[in-house]
PDB file of N, CA and C in Angstrom:
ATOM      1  N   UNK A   1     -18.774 -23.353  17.588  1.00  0.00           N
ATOM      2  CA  UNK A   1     -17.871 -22.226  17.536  1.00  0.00           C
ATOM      3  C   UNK A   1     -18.623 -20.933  17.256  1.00  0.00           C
ATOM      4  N   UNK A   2     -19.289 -21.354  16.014  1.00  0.00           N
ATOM      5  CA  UNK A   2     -20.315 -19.762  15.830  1.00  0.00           C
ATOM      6  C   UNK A   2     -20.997 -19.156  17.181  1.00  0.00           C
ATOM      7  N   UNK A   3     -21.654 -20.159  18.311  1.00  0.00           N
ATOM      8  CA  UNK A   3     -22.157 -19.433  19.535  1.00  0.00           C
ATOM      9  C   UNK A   3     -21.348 -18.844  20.407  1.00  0.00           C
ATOM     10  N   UNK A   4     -19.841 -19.533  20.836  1.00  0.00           N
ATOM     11  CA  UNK A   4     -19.091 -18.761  21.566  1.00  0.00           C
ATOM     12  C   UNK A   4     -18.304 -16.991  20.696  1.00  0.00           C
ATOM     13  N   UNK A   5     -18.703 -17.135  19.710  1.00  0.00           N
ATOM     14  CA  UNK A   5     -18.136 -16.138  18.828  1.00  0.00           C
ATOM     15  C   UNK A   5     -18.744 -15.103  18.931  1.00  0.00           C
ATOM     16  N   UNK A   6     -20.646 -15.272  18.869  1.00  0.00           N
ATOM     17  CA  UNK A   6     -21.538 -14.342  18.982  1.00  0.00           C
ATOM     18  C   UNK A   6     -21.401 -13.853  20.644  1.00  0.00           C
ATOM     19  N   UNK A   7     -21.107 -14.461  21.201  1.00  0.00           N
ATOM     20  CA  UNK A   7     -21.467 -14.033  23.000  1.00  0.00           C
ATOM     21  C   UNK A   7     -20.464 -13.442  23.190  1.00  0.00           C
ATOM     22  N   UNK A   8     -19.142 -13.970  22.754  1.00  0.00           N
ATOM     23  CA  UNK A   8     -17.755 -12.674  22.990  1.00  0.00           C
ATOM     24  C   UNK A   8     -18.331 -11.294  22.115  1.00  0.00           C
ATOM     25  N   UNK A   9     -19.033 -11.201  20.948  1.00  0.00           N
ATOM     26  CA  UNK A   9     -19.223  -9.702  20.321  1.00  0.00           C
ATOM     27  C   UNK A   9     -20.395  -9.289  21.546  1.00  0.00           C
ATOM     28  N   UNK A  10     -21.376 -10.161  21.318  1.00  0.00           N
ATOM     29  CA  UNK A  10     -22.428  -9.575  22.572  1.00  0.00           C
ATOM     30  C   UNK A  10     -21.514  -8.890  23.772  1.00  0.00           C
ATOM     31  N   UNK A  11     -21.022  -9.324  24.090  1.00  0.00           N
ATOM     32  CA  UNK A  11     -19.771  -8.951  25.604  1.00  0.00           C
ATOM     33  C   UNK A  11     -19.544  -7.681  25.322  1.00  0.00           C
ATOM     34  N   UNK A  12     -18.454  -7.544  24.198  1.00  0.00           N
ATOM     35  CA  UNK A  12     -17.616  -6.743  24.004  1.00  0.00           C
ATOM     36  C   UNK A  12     -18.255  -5.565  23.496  1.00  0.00           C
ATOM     37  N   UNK A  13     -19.367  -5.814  22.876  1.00  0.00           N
ATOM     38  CA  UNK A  13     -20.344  -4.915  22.350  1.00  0.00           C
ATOM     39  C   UNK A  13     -20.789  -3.839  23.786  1.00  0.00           C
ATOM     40  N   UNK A  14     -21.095  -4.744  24.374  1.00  0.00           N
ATOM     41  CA  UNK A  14     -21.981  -3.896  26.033  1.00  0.00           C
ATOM     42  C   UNK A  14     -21.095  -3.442  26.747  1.00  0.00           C
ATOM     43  N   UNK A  15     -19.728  -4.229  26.654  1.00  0.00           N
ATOM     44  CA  UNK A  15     -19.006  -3.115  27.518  1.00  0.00           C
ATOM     45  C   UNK A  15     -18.502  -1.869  27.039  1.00  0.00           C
ATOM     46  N   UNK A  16     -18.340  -1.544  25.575  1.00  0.00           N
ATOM     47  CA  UNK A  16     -18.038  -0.607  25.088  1.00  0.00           C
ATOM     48  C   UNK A  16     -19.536   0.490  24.898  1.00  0.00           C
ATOM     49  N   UNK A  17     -20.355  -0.035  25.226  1.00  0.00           N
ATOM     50  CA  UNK A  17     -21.827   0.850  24.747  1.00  0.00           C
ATOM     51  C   UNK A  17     -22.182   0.838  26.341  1.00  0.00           C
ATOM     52  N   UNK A  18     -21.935   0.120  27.242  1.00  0.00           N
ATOM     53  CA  UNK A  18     -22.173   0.539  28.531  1.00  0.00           C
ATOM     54  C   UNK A  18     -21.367   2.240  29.237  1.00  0.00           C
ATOM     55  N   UNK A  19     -19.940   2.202  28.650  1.00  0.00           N
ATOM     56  CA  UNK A  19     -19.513   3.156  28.863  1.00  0.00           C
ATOM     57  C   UNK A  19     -19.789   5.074  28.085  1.00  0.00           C
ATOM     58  N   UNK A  20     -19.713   5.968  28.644  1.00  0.00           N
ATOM     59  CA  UNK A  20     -19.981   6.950  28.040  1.00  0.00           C
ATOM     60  C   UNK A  20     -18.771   7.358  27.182  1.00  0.00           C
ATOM     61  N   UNK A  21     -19.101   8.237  26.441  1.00  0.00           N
ATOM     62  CA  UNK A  21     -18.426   8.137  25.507  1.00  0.00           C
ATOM     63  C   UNK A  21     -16.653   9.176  25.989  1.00  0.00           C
ATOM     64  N   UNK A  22     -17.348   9.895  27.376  1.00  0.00           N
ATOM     65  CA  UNK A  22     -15.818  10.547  27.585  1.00  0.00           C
ATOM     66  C   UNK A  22     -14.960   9.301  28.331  1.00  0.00           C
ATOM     67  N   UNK A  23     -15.310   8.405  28.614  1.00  0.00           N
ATOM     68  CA  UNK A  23     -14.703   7.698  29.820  1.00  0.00           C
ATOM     69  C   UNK A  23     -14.389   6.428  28.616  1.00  0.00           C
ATOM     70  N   UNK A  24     -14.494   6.293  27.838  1.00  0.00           N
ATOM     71  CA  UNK A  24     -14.104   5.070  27.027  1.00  0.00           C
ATOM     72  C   UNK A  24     -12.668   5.640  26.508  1.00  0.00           C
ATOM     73  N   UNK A  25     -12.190   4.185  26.812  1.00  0.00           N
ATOM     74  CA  UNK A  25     -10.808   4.062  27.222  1.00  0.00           C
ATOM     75  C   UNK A  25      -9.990   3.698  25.399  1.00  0.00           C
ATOM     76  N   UNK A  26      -9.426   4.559  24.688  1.00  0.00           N
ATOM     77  CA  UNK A  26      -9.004   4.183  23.368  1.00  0.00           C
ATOM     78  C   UNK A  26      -7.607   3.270  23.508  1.00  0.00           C
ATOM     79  N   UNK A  27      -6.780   2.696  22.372  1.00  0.00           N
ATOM     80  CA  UNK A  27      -6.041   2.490  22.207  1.00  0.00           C
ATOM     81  C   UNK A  27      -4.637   3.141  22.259  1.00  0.00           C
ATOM     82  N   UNK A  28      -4.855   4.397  21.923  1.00  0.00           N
ATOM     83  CA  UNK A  28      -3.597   5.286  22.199  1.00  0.00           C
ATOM     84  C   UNK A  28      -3.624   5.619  23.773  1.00  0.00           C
ATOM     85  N   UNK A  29      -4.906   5.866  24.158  1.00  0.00           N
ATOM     86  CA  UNK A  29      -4.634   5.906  25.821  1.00  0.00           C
ATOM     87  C   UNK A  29      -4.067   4.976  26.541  1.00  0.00           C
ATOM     88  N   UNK A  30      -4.437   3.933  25.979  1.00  0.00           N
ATOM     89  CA  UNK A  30      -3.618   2.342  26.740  1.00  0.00           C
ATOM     90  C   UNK A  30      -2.141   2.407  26.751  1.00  0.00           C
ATOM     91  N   UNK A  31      -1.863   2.501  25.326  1.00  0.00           N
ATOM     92  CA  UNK A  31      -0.506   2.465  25.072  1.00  0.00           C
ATOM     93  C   UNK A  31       0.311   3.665  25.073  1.00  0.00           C
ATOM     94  N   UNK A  32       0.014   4.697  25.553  1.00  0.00           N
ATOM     95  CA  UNK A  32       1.378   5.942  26.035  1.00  0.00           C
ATOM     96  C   UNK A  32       1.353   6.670  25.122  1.00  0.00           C
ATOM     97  N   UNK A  33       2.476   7.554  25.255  1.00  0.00           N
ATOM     98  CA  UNK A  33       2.842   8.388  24.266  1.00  0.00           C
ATOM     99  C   UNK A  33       3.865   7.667  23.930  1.00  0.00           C
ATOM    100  N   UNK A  34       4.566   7.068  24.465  1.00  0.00           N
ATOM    101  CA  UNK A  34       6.246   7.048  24.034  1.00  0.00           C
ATOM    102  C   UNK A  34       5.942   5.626  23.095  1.00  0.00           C
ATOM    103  N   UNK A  35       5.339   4.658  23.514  1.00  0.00           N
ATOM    104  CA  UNK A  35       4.850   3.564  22.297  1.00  0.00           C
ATOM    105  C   UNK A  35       4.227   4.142  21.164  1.00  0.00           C
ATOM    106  N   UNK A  36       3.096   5.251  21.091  1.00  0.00           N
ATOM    107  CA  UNK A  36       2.391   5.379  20.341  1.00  0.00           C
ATOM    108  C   UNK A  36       3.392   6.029  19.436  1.00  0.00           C
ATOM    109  N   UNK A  37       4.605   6.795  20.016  1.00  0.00           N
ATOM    110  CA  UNK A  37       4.968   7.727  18.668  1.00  0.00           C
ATOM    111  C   UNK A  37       5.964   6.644  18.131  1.00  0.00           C
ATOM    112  N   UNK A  38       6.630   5.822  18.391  1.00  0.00           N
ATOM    113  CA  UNK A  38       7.573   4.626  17.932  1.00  0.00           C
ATOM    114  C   UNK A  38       6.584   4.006  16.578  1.00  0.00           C
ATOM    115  N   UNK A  39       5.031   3.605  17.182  1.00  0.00           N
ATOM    116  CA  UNK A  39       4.626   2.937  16.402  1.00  0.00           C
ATOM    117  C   UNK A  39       4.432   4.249  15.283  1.00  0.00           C
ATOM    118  N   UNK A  40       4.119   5.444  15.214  1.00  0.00           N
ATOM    119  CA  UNK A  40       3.618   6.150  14.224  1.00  0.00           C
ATOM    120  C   UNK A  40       4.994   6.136  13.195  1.00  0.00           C
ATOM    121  N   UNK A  41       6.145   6.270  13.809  1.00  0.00           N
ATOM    122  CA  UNK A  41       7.431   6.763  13.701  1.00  0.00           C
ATOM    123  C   UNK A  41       7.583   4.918  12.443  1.00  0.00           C
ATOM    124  N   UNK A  42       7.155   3.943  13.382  1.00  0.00           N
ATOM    125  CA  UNK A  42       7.717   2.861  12.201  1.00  0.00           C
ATOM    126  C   UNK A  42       6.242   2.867  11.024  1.00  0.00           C
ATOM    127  N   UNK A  43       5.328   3.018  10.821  1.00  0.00           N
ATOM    128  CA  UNK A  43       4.240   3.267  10.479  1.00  0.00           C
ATOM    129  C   UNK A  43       4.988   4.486   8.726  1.00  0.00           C
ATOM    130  N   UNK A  44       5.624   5.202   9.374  1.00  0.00           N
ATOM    131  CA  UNK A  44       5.988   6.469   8.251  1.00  0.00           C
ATOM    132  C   UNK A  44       7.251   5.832   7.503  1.00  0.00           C
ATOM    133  N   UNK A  45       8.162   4.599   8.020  1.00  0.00           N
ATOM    134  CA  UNK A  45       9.233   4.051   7.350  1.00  0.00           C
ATOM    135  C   UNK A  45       8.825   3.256   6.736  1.00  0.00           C
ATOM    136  N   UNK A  46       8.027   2.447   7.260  1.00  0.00           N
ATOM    137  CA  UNK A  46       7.208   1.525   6.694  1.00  0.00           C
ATOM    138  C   UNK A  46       6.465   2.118   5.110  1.00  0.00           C
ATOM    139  N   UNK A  47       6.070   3.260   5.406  1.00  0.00           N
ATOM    140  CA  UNK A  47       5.623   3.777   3.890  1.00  0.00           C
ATOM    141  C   UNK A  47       6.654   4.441   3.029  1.00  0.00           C
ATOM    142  N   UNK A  48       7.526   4.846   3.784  1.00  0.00           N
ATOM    143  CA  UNK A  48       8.771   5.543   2.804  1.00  0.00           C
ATOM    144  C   UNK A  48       9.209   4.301   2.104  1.00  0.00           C
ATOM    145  N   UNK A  49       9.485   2.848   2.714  1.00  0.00           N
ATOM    146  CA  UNK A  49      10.375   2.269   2.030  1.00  0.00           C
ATOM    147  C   UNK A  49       9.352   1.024   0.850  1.00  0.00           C
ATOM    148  N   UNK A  50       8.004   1.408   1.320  1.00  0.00           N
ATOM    149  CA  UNK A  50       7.208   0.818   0.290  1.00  0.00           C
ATOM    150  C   UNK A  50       7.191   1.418  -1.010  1.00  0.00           C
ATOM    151  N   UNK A  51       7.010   2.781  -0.910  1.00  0.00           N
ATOM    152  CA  UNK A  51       7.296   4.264  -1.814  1.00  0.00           C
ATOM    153  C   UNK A  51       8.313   4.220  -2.913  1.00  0.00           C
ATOM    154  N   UNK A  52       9.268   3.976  -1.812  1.00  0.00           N
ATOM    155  CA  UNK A  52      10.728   3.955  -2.564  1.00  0.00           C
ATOM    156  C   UNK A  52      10.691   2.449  -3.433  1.00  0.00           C
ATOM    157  N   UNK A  53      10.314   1.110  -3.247  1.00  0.00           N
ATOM    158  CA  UNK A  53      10.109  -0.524  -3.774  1.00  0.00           C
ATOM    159  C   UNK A  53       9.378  -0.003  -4.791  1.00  0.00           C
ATOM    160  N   UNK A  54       8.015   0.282  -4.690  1.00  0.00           N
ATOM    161  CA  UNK A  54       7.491   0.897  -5.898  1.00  0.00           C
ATOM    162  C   UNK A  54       8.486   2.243  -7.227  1.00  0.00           C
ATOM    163  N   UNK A  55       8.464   3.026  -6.869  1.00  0.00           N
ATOM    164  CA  UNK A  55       9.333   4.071  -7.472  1.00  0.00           C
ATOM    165  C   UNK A  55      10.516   3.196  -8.400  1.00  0.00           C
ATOM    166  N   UNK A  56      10.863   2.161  -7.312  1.00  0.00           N
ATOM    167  CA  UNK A  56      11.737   1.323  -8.048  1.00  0.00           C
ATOM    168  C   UNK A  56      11.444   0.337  -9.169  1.00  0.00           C
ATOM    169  N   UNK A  57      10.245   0.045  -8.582  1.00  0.00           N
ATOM    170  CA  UNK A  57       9.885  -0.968 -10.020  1.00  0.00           C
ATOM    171  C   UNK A  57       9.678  -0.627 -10.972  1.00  0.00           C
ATOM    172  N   UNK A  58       8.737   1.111 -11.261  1.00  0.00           N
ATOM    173  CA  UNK A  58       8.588   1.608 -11.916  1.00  0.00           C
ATOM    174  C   UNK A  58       9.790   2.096 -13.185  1.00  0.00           C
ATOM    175  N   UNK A  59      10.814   2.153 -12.354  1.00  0.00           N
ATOM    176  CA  UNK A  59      12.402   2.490 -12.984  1.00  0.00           C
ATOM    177  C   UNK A  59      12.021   1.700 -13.800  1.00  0.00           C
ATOM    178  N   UNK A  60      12.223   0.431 -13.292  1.00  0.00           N
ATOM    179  CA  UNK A  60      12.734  -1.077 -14.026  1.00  0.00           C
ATOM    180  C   UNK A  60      12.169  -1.269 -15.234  1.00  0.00           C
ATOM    181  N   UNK A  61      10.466  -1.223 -14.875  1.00  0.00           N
ATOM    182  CA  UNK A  61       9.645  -1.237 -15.864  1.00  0.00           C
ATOM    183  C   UNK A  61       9.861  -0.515 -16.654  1.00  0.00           C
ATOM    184  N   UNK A  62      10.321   0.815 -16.885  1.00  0.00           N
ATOM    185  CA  UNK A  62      10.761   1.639 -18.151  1.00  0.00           C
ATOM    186  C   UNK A  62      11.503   1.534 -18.736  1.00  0.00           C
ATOM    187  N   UNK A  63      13.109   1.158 -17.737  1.00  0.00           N
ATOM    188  CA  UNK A  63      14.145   0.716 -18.408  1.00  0.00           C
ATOM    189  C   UNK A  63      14.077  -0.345 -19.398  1.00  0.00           C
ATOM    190  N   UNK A  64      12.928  -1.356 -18.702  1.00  0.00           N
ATOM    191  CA  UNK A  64      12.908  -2.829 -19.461  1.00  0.00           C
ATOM    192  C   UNK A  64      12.286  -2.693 -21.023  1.00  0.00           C
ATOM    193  N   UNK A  65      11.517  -1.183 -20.792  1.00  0.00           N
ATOM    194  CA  UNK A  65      10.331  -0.968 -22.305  1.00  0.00           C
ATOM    195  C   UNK A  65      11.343  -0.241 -23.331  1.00  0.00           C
ATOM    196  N   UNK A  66      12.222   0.499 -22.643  1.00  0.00           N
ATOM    197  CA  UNK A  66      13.084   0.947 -23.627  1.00  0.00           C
ATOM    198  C   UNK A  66      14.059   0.122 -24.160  1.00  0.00           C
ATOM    199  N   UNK A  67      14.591  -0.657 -23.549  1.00  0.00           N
ATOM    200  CA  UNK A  67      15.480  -1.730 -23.984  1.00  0.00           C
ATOM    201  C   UNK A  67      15.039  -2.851 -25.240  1.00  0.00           C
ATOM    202  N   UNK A  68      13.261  -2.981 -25.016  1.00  0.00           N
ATOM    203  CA  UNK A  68      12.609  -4.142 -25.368  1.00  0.00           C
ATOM    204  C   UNK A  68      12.533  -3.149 -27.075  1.00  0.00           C
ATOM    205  N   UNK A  69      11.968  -2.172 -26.866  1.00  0.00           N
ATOM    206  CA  UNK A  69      12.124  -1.038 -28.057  1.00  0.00           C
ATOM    207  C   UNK A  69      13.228  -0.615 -28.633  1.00  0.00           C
ATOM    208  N   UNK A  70      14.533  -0.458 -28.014  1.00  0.00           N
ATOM    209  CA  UNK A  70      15.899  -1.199 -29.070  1.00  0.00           C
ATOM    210  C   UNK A  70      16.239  -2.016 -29.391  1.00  0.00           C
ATOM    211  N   UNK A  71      15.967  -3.387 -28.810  1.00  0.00           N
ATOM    212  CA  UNK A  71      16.311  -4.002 -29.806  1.00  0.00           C
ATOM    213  C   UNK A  71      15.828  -4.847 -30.583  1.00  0.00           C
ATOM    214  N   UNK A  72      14.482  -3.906 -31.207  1.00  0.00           N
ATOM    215  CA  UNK A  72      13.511  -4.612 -32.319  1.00  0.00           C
ATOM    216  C   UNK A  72      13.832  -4.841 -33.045  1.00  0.00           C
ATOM    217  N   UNK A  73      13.490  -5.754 -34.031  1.00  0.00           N
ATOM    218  CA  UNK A  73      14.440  -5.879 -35.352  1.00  0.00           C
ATOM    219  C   UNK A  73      13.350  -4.996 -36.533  1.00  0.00           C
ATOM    220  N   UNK A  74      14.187  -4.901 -37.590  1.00  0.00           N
ATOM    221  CA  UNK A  74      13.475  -4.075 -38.664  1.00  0.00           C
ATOM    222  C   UNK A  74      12.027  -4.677 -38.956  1.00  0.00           C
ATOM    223  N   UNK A  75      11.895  -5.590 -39.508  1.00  0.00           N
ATOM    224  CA  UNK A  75      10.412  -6.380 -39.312  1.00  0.00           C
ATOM    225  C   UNK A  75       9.730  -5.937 -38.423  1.00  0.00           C
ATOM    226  N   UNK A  76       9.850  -5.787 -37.133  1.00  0.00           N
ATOM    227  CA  UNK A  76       9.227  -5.231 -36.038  1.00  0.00           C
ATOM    228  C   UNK A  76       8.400  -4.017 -36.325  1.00  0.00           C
ATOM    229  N   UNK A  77       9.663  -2.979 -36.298  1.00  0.00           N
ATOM    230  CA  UNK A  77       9.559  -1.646 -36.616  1.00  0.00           C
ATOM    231  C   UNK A  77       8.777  -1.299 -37.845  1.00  0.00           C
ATOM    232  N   UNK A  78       8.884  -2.076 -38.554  1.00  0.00           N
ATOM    233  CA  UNK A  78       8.147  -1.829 -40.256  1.00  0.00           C
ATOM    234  C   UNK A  78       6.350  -1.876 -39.462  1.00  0.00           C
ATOM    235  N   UNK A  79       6.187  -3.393 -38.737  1.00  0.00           N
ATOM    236  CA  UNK A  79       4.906  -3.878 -38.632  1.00  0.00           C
ATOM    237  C   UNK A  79       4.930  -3.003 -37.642  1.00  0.00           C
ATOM    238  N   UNK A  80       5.231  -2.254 -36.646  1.00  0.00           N
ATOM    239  CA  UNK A  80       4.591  -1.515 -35.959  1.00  0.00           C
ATOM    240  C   UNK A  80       3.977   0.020 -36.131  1.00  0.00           C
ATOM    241  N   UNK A  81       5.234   0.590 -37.133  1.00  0.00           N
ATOM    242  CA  UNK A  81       5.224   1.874 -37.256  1.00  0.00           C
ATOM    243  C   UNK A  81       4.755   1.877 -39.100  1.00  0.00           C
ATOM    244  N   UNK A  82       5.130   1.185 -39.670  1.00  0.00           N
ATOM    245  CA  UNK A  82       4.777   1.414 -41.539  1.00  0.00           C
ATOM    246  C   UNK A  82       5.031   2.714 -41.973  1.00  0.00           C
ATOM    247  N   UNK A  83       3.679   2.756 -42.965  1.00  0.00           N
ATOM    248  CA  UNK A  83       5.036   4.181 -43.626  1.00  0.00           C
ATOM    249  C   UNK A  83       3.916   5.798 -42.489  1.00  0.00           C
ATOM    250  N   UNK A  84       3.930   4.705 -41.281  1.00  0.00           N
ATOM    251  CA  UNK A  84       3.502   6.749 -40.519  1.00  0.00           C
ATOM    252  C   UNK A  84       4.866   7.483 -40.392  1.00  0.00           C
ATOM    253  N   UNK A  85       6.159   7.163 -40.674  1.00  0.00           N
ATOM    254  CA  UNK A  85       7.373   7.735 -40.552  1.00  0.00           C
ATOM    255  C   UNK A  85       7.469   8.914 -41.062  1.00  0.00           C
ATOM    256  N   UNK A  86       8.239  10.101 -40.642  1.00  0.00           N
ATOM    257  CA  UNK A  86       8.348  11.433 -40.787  1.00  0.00           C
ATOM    258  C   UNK A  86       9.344  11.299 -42.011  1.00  0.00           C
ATOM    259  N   UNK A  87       8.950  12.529 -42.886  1.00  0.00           N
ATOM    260  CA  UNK A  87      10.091  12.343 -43.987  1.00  0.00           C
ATOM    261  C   UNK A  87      11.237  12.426 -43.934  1.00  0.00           C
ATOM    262  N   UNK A  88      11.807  12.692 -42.716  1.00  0.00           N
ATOM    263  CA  UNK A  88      12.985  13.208 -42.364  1.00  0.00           C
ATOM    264  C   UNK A  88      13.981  11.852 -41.948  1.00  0.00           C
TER     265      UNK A  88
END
């Protein structure tokens, strides 16, 4: 398997280094405009709604620290905070 692996890069290698560099043919040229902007177009939802999953967890995670921080019991609060308490 390793030899047929090396001779497809050898291949693919020379045909892309055989060509000059204005005449080499990219990926967006293959595929259009009207594919390419669909894919950019799902590409930008794709990150909004990762954005937004994150943003969300982050909520959660705070909500969950504040919650976990009410309802400590006094023991807690003593061993965490002692006497650094404000006189007030």
């Amino acid at each position: 398997m390793g030899k047929k692996r090396k001779q497809q890069q050898r291949v693919d290698n020379s045909v892309t280094a055989s060509l000059p560099r204005q005449e080499a043919v990219t990926l967006a040229d293959q595929l259009g405009g009207d594919v390419l902007a669909k894919l950019k177009a799902a590409k930008q939802d794709l990150t909004a709604k990762e954005q937004a999953a994150e943003e969300e967890r982050q909520a959660k995670l705070a909500f969950e620290r504040k919650q976990r921080e009410k309802n400590k019991s006094f023991e807690e609060l003593l061993n965490e905070y002692g006497d650094k308490g404000s006189k007030f």
